[in-house]
N, C-alpha and C. Protein backbone atom coordinates (compact mmCIF):
# COMPACT_ATOMS: atom_id res chain seq x y z
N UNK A 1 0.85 -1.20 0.00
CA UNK A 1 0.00 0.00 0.00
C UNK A 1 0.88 1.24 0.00
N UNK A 2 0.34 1.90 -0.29
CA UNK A 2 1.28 3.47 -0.80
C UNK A 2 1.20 4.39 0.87
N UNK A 3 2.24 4.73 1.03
CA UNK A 3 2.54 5.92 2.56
C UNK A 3 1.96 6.88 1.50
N UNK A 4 0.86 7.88 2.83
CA UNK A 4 -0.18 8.53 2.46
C UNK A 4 0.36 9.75 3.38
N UNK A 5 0.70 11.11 2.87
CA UNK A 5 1.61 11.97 3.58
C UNK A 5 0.55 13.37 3.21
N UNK A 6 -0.40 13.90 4.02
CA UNK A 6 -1.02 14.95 3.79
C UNK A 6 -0.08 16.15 4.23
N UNK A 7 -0.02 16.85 3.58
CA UNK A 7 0.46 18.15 3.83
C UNK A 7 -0.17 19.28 4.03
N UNK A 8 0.60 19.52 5.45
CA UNK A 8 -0.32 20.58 6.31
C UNK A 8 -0.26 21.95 5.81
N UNK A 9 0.20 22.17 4.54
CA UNK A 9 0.15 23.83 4.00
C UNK A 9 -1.09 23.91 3.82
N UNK A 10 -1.98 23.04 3.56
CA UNK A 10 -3.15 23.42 3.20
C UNK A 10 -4.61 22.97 3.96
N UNK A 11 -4.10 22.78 5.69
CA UNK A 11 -4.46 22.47 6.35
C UNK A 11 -5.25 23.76 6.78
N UNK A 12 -6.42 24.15 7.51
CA UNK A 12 -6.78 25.10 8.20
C UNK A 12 -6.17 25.94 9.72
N UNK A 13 -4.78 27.07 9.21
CA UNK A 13 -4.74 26.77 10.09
C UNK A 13 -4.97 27.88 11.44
N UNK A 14 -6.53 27.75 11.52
CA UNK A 14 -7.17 28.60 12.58
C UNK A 14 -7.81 27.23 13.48
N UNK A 15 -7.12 26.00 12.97
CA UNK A 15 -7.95 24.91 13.39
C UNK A 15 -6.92 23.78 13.57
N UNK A 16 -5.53 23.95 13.66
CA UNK A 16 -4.54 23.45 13.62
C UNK A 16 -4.99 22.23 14.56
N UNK A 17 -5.21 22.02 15.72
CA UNK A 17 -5.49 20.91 16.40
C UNK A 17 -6.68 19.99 15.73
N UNK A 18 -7.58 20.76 15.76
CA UNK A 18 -8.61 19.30 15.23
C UNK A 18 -7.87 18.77 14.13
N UNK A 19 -7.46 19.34 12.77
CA UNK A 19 -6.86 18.62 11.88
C UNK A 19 -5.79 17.62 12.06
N UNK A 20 -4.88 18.18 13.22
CA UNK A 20 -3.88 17.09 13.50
C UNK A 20 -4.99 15.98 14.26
N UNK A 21 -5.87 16.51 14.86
CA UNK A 21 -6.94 15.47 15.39
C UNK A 21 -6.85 14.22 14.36
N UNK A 22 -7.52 14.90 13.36
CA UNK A 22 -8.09 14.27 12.16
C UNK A 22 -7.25 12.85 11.78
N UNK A 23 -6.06 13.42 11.22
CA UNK A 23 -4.69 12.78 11.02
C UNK A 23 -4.74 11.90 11.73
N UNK A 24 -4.66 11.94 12.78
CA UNK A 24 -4.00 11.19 13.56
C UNK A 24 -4.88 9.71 13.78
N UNK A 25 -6.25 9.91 13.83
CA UNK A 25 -7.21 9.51 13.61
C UNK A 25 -7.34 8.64 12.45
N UNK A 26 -7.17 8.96 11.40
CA UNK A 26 -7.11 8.50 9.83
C UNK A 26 -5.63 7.81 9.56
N UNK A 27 -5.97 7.02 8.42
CA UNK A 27 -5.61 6.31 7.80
C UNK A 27 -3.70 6.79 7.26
N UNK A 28 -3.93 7.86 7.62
CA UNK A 28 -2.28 8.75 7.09
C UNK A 28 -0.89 8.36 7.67
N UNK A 29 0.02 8.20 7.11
CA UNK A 29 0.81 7.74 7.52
C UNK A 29 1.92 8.71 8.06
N UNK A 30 2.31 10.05 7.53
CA UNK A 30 3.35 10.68 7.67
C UNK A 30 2.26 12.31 7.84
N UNK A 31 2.78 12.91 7.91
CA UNK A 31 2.69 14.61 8.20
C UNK A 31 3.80 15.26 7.41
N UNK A 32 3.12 15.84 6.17
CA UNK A 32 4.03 15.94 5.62
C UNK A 32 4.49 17.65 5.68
N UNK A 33 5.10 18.47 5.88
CA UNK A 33 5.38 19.82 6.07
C UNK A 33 6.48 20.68 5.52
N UNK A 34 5.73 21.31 4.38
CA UNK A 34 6.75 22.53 3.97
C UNK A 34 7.19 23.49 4.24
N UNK A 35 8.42 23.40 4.29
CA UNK A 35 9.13 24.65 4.84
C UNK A 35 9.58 26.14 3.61
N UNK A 36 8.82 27.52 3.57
CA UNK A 36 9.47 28.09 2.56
C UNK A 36 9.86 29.50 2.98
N UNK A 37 10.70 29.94 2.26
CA UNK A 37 11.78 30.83 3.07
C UNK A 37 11.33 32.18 2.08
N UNK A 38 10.64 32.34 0.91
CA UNK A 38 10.34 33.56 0.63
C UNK A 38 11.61 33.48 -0.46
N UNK A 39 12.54 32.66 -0.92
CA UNK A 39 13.69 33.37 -1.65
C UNK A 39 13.51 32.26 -2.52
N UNK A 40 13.97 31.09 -2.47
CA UNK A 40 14.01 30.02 -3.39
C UNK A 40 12.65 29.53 -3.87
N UNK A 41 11.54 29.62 -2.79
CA UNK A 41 10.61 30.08 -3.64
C UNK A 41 9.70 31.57 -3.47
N UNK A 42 8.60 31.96 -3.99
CA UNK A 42 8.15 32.92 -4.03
C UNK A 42 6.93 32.70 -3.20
N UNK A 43 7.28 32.13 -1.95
CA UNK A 43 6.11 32.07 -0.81
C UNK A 43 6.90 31.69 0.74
N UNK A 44 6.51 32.49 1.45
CA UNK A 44 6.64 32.00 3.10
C UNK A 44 5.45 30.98 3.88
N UNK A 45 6.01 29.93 4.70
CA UNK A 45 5.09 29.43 5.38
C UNK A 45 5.25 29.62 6.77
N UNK A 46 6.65 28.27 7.12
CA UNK A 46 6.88 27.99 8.41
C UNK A 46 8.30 27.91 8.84
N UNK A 47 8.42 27.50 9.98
CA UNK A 47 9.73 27.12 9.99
C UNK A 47 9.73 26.11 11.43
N UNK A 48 10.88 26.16 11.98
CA UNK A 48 11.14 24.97 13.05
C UNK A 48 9.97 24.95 14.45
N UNK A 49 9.78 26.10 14.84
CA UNK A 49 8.91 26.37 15.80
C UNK A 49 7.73 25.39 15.41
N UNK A 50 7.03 25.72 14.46
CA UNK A 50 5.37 25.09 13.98
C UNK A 50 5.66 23.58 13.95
N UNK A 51 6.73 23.47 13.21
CA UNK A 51 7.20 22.07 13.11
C UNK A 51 7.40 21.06 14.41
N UNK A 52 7.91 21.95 15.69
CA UNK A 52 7.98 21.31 17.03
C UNK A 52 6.72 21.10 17.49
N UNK A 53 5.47 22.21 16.68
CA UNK A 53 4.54 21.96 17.81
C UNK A 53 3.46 20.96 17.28
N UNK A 54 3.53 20.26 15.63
CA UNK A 54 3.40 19.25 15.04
C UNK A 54 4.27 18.21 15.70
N UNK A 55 4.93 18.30 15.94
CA UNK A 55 5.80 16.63 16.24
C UNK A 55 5.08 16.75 17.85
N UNK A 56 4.66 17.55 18.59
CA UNK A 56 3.98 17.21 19.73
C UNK A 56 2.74 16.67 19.52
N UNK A 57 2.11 17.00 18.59
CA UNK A 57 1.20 16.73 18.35
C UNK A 57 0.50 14.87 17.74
N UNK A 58 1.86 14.78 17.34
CA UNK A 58 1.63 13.22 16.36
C UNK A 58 2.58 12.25 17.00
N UNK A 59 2.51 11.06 16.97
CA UNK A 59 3.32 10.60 16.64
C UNK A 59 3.73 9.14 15.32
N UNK A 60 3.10 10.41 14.44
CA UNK A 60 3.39 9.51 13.68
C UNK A 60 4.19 10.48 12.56
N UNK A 61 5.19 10.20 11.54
CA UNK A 61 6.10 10.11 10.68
C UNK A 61 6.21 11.79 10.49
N UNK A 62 7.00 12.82 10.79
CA UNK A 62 7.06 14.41 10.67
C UNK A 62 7.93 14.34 9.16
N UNK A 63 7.72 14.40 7.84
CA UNK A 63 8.37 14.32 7.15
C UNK A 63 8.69 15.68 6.29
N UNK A 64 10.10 16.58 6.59
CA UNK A 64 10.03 17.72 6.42
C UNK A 64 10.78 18.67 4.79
N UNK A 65 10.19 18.69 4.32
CA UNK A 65 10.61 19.20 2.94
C UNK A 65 10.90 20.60 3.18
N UNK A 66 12.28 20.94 3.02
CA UNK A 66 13.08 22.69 3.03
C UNK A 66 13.05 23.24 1.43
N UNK A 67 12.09 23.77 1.18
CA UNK A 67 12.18 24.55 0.30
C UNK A 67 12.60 26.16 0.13
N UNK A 68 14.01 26.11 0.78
CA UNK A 68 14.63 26.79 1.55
C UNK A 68 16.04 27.21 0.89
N UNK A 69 17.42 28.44 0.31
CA UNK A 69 18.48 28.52 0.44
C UNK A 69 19.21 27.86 1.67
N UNK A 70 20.29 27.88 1.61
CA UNK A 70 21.31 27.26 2.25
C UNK A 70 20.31 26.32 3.83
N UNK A 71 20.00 25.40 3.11
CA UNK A 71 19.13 24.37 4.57
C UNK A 71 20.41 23.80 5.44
N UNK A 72 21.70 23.97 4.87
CA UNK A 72 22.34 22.83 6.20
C UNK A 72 22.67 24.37 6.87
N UNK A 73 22.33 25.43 6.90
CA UNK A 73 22.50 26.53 8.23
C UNK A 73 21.10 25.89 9.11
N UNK A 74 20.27 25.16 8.60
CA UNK A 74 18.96 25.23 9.35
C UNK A 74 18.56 23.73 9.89
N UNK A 75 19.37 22.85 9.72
CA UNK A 75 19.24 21.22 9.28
C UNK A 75 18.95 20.80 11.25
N UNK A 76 20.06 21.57 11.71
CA UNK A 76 20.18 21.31 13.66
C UNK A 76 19.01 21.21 13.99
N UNK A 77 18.19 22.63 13.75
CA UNK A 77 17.17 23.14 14.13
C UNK A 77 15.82 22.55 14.11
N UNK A 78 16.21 21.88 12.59
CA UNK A 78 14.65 20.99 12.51
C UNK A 78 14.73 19.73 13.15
N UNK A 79 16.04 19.09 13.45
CA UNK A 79 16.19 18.02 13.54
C UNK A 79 15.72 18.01 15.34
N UNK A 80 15.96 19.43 16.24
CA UNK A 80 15.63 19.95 17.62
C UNK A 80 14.12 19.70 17.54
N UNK A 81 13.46 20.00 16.35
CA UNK A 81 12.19 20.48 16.48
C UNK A 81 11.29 19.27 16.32
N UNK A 82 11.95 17.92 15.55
CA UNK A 82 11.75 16.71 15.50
C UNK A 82 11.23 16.09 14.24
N UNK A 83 11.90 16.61 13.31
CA UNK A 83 11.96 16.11 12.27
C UNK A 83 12.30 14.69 11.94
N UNK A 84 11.89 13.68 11.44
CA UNK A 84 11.97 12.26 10.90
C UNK A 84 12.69 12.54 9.78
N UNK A 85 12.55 12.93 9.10
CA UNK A 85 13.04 13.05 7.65
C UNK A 85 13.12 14.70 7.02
N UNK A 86 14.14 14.83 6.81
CA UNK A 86 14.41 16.17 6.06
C UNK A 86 14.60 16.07 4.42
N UNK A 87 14.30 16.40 3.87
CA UNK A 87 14.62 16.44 2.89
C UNK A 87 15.20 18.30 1.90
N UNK A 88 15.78 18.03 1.33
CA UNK A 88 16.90 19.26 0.56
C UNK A 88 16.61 19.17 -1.07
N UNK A 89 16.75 20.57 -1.35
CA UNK A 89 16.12 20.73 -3.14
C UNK A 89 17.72 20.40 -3.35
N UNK A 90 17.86 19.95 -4.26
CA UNK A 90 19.22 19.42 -5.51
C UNK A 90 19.73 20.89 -5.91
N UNK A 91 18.41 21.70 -6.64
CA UNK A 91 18.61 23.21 -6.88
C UNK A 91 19.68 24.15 -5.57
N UNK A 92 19.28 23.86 -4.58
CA UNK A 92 19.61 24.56 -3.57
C UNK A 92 20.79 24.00 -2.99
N UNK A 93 21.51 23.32 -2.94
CA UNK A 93 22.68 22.54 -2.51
C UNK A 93 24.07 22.16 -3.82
N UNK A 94 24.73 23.17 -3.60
CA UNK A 94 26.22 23.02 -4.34
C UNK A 94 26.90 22.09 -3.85
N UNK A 95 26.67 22.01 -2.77
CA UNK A 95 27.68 20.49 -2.04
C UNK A 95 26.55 19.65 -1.35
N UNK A 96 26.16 19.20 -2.38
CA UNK A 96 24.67 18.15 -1.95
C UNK A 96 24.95 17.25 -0.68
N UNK A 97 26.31 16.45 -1.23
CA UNK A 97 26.34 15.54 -0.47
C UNK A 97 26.76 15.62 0.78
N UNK A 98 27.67 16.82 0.96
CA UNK A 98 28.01 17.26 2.52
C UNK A 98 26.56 17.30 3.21
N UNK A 99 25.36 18.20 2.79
CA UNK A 99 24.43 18.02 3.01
C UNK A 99 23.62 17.01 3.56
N UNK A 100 23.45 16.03 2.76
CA UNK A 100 22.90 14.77 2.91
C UNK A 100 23.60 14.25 4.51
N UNK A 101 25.17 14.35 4.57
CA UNK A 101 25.95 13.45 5.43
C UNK A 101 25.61 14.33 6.97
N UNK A 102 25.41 15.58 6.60
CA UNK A 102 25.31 16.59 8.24
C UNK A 102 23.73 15.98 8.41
N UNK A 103 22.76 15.50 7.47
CA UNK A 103 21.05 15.34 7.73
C UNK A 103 21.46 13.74 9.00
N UNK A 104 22.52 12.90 7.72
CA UNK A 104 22.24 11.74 8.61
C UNK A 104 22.67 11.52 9.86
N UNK A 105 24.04 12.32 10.02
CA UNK A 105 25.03 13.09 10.90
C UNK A 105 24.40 12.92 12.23
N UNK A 106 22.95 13.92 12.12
CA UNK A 106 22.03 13.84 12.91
C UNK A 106 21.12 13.13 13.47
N UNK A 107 20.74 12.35 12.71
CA UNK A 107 20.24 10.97 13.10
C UNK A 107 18.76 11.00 12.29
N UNK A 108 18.59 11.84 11.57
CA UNK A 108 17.14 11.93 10.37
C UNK A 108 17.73 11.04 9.48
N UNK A 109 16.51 10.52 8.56
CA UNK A 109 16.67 10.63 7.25
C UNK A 109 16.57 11.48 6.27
N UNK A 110 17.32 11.10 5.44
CA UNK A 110 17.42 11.75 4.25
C UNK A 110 17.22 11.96 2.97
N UNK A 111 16.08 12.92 2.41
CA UNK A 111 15.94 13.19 1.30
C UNK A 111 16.36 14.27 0.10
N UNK A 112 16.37 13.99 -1.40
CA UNK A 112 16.45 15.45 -1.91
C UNK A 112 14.73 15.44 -2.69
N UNK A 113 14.88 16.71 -3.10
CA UNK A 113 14.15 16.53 -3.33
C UNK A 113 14.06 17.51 -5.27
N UNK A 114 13.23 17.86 -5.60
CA UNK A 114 13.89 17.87 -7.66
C UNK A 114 12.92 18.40 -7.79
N UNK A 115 12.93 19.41 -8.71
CA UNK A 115 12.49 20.31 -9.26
C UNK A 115 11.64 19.57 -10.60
N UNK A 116 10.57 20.29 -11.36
CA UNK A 116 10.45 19.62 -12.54
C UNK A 116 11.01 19.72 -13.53
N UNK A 117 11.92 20.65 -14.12
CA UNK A 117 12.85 21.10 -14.96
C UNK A 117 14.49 20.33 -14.52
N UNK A 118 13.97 19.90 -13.70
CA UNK A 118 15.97 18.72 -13.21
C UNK A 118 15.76 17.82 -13.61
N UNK A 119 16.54 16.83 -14.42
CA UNK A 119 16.30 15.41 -14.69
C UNK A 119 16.83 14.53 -13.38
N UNK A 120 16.07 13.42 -13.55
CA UNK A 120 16.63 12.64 -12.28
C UNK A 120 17.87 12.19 -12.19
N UNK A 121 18.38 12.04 -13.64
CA UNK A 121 19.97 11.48 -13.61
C UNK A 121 20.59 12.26 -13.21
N UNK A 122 20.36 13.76 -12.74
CA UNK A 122 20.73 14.22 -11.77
C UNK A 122 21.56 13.91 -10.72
N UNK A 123 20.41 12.78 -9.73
CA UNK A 123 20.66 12.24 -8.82
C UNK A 123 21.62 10.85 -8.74
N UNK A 124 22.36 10.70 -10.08
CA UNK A 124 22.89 9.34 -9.88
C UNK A 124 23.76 8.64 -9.30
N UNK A 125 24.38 9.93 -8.86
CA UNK A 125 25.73 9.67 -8.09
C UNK A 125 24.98 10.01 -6.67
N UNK A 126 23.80 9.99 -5.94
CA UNK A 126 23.48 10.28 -4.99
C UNK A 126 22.82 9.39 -4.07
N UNK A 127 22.13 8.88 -5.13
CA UNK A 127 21.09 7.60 -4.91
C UNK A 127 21.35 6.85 -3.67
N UNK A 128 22.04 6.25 -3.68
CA UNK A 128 23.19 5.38 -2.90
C UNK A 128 23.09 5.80 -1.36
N UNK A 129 23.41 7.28 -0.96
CA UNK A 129 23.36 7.72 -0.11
C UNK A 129 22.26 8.17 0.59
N UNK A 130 21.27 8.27 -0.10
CA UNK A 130 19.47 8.95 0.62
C UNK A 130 18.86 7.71 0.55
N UNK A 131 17.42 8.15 1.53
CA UNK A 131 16.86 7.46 1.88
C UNK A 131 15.34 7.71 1.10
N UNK A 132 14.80 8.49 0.06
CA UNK A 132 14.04 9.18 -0.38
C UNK A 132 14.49 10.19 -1.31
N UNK A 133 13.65 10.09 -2.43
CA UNK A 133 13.57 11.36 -3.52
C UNK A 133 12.00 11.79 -3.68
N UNK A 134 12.10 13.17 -3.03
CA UNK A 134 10.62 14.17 -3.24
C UNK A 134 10.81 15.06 -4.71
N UNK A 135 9.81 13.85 -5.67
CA UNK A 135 9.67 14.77 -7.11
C UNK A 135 8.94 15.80 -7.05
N UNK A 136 9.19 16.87 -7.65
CA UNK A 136 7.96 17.86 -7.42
C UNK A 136 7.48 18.07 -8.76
N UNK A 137 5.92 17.73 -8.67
CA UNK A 137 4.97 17.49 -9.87
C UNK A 137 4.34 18.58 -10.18
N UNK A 138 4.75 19.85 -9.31
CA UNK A 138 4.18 20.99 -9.78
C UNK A 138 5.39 21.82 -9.47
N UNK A 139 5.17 23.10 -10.14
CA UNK A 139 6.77 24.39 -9.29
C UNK A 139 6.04 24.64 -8.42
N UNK A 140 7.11 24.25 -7.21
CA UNK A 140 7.01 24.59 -5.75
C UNK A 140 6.87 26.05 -5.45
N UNK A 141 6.12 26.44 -4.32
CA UNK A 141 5.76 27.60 -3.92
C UNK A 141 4.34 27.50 -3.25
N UNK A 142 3.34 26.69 -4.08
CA UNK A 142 1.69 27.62 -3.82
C UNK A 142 1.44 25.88 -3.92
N UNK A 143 -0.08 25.72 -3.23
CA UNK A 143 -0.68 24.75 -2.98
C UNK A 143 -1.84 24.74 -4.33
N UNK A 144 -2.26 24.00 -4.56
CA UNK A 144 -3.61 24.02 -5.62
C UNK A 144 -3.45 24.03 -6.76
N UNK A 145 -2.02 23.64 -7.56
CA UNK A 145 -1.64 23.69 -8.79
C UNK A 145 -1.73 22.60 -9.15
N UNK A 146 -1.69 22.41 -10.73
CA UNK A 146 -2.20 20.45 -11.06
C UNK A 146 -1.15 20.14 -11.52
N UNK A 147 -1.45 19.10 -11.74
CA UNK A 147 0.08 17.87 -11.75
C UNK A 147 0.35 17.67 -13.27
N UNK A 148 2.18 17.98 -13.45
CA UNK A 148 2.40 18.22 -14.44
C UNK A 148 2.78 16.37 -15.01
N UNK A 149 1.99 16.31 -16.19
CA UNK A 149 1.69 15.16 -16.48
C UNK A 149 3.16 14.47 -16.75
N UNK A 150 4.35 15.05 -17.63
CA UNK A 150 5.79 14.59 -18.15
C UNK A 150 6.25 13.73 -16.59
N UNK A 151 5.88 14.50 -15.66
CA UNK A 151 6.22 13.33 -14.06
C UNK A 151 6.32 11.83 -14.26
N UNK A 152 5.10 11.67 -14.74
CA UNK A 152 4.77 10.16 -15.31
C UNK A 152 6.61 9.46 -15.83
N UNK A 153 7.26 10.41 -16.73
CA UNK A 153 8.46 9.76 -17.33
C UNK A 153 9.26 9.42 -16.49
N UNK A 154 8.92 10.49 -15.69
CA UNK A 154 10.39 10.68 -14.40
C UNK A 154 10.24 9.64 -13.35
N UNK A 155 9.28 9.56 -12.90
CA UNK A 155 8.85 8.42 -12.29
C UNK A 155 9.43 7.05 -12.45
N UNK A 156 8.73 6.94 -13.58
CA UNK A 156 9.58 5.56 -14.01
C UNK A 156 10.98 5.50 -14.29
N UNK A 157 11.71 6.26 -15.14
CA UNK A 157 13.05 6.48 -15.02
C UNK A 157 13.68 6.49 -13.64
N UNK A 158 13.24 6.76 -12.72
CA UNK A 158 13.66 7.07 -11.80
C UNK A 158 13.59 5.64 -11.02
N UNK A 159 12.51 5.18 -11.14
CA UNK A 159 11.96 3.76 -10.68
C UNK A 159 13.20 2.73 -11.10
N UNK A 160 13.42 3.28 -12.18
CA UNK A 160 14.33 2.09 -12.98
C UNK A 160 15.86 2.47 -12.21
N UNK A 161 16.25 3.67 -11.85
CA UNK A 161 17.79 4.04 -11.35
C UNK A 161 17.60 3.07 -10.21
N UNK A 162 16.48 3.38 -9.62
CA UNK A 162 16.72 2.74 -8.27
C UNK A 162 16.64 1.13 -8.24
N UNK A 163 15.82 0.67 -9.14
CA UNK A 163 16.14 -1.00 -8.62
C UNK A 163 17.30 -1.34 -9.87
N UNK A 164 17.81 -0.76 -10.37
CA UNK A 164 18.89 -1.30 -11.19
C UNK A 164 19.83 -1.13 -10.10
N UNK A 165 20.22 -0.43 -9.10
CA UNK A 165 21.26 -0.70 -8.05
C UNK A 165 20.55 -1.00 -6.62
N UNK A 166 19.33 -2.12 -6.88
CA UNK A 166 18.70 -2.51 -5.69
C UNK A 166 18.93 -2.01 -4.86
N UNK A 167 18.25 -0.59 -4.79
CA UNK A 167 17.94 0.29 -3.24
C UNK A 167 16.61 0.42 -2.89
N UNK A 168 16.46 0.86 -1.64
CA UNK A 168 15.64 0.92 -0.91
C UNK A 168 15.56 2.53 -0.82
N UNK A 169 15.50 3.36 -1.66
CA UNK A 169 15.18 4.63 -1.87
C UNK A 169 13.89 4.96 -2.44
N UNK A 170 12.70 6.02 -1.33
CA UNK A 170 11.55 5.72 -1.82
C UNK A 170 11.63 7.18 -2.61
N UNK A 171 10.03 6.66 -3.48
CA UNK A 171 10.08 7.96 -4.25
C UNK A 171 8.79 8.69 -3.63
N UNK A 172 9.04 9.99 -3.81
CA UNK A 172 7.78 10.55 -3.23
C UNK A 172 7.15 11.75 -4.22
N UNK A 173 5.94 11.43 -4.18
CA UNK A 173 5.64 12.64 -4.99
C UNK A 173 4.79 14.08 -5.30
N UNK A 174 5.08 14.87 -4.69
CA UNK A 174 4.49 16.32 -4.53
C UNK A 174 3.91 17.36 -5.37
N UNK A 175 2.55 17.57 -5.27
CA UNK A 175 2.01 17.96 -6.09
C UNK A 175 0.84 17.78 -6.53
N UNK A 176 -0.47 18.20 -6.90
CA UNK A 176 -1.18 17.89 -8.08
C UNK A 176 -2.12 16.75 -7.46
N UNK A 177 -1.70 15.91 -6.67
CA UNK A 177 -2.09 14.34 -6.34
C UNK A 177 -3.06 14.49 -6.37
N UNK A 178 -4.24 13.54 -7.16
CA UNK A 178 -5.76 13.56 -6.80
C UNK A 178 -6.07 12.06 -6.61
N UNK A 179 -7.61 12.08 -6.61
CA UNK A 179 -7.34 10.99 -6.69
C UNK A 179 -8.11 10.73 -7.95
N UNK A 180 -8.38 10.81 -8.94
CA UNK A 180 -8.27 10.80 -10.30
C UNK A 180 -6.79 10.08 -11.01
N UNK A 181 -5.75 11.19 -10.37
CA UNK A 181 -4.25 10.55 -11.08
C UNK A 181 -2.96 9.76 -10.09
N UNK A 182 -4.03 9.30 -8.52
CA UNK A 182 -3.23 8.62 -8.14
C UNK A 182 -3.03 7.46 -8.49
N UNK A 183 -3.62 6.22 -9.13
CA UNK A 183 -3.32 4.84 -9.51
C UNK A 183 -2.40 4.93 -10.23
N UNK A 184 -2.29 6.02 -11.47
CA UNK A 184 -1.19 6.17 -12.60
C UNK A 184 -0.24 6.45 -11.64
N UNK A 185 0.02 7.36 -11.15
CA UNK A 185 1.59 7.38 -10.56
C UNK A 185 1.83 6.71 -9.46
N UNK A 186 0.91 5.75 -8.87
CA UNK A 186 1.54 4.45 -8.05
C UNK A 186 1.88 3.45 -8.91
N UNK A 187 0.88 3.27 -10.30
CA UNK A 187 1.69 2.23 -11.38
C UNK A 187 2.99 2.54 -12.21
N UNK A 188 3.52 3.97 -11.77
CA UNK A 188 4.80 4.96 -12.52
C UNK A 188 5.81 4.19 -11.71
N UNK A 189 5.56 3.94 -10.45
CA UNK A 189 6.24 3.55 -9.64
C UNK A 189 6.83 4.36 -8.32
N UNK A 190 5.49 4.94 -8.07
CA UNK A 190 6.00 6.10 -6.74
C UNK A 190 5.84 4.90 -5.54
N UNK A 191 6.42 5.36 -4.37
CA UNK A 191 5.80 5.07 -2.78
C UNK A 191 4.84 6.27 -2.24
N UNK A 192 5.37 7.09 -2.30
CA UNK A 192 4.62 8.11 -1.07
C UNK A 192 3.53 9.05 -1.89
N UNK A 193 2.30 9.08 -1.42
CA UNK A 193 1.87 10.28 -2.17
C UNK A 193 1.49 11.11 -1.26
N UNK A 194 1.93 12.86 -1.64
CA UNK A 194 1.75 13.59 -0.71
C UNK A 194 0.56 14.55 -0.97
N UNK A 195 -0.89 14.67 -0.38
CA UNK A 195 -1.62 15.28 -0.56
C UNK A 195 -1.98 16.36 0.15
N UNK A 196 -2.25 17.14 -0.92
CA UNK A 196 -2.64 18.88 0.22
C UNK A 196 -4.47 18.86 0.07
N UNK A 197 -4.87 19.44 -1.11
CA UNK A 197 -5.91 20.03 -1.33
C UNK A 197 -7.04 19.02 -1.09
N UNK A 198 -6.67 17.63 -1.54
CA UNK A 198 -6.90 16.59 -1.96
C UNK A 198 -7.54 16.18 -0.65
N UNK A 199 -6.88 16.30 0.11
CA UNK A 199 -7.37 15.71 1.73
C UNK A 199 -8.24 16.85 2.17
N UNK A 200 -7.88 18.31 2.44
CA UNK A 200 -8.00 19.00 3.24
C UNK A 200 -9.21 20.04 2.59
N UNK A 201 -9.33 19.87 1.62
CA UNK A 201 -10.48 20.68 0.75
C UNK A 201 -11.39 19.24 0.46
N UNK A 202 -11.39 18.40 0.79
CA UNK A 202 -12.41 17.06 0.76
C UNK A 202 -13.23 17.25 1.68
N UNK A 203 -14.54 16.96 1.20
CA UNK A 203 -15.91 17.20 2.12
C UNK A 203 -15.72 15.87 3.19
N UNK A 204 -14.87 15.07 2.91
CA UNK A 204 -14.73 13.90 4.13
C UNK A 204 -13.17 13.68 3.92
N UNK A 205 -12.31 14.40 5.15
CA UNK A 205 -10.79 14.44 4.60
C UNK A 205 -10.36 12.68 4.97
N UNK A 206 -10.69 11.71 6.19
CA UNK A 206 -10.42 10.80 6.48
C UNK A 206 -10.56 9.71 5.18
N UNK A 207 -11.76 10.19 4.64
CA UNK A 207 -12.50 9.26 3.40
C UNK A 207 -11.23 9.28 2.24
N UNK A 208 -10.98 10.52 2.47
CA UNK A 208 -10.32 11.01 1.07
C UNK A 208 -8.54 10.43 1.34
N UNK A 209 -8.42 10.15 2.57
CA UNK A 209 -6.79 9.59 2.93
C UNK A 209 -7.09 8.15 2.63
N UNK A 210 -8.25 7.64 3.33
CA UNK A 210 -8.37 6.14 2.76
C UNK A 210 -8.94 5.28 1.61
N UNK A 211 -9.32 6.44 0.41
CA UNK A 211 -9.39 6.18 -0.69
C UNK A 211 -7.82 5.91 -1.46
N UNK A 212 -7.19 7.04 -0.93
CA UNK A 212 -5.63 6.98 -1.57
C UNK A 212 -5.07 5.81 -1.23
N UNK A 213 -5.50 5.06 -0.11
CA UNK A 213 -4.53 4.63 0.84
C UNK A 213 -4.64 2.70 0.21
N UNK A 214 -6.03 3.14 0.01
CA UNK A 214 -6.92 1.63 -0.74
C UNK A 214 -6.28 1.39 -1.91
N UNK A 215 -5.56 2.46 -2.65
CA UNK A 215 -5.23 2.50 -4.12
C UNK A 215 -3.99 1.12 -4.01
């Protein structure tokens, strides 16, 4: 079954508790939470604080995507705040892999995570070392954008890097997710699907995690 990772950008949040209620409650597996800094992309959300007061809140999987400049100044901080998994844009990291080694350093896992304009062979010399790749199926920034269909290629290409050097690197994928085009990109060959609107703009958000979850 596919890890079902709602993301709380598009969570209500004048209502922050019942929703983690919700979650926690439902069928979801991870909490998924973007971090954006206003520069790399063209939106602010959160940062380590909100993130601590989510990991009090759950305990289940805090999985944290930095859509952020220079994240290993910030990597301590999330990892204080209780981050499971960090993950780092490819875009944003000149010395990726120092990166990666200060995430595990810490005792998180580790993801990058790719732009839609990066090819995945990108990542080939990286693979090896993470624990997760977050594709992003839309340009990062804003919640409610649809899923750019060419993903589908990357997916599988990507599917194929990874069991041609039998790893255990999941793929995750951000963006767009409905549930209209989730079967196709669990048959692309994703693990994780991360839903915003999908869950949280659903007239039954629990229904709508365990429809994905059934896929």
């Amino acid at each position: 079954m596919p890890i079902i990772a709602p993301s709380l950008l598009s969570a209500d949040f004048l209502n922050l508790a019942s929703e983690c209620n919700m979650l926690n409650e439902s069928q979801a597996d991870w909490y998924h939470l973007d971090v954006m800094d206003g520069r790399f992309v063209p939106n602010i959300s959160f940062g380590p604080m909100l993130v601590e007061f989510f990991r009090k809140a759950t305990k289940k999987t805090c999985d944290v995507h930095l859509m952020i400049e220079n994240p290993g100044q910030y990597a301590e901080a999330f990892k204080k705040a209780g981050a499971d998994i960090l993950s780092v844009h490819i875009e944003a990291c000149p010395h990726l892999h120092r990166n990666i080694q200060q995430i595990k350093n810490l005792g998180m896992q580790a993801g990058v995570a790719v732009n839609p304009h990066t090819p995945v062979e990108s990542l080939k010399d990286i693979l090896e070392d993470i624990d997760l790749v977050c594709l992003m199926s839309v340009n990062p920034g804003f919640g409610g954008q649809s899923f750019i269909p060419h993903t589908l290629n990357k997916i599988k290409r990507l599917r194929e890097m990874i069991d041609e050097q039998s790893l255990k690197v999941k793929i995750e994928i951000d963006g767009g997710v409905t549930l209209d085009n989730a079967k196709a990109i669990l048959e692309a060959g994703a693990d994780v699907l991360v839903a915003g609107n999908t869950v949280f703009r659903s007239a039954d958000p629990r229904a709508a995690i365990a429809a994905l979850k059934s896929l």
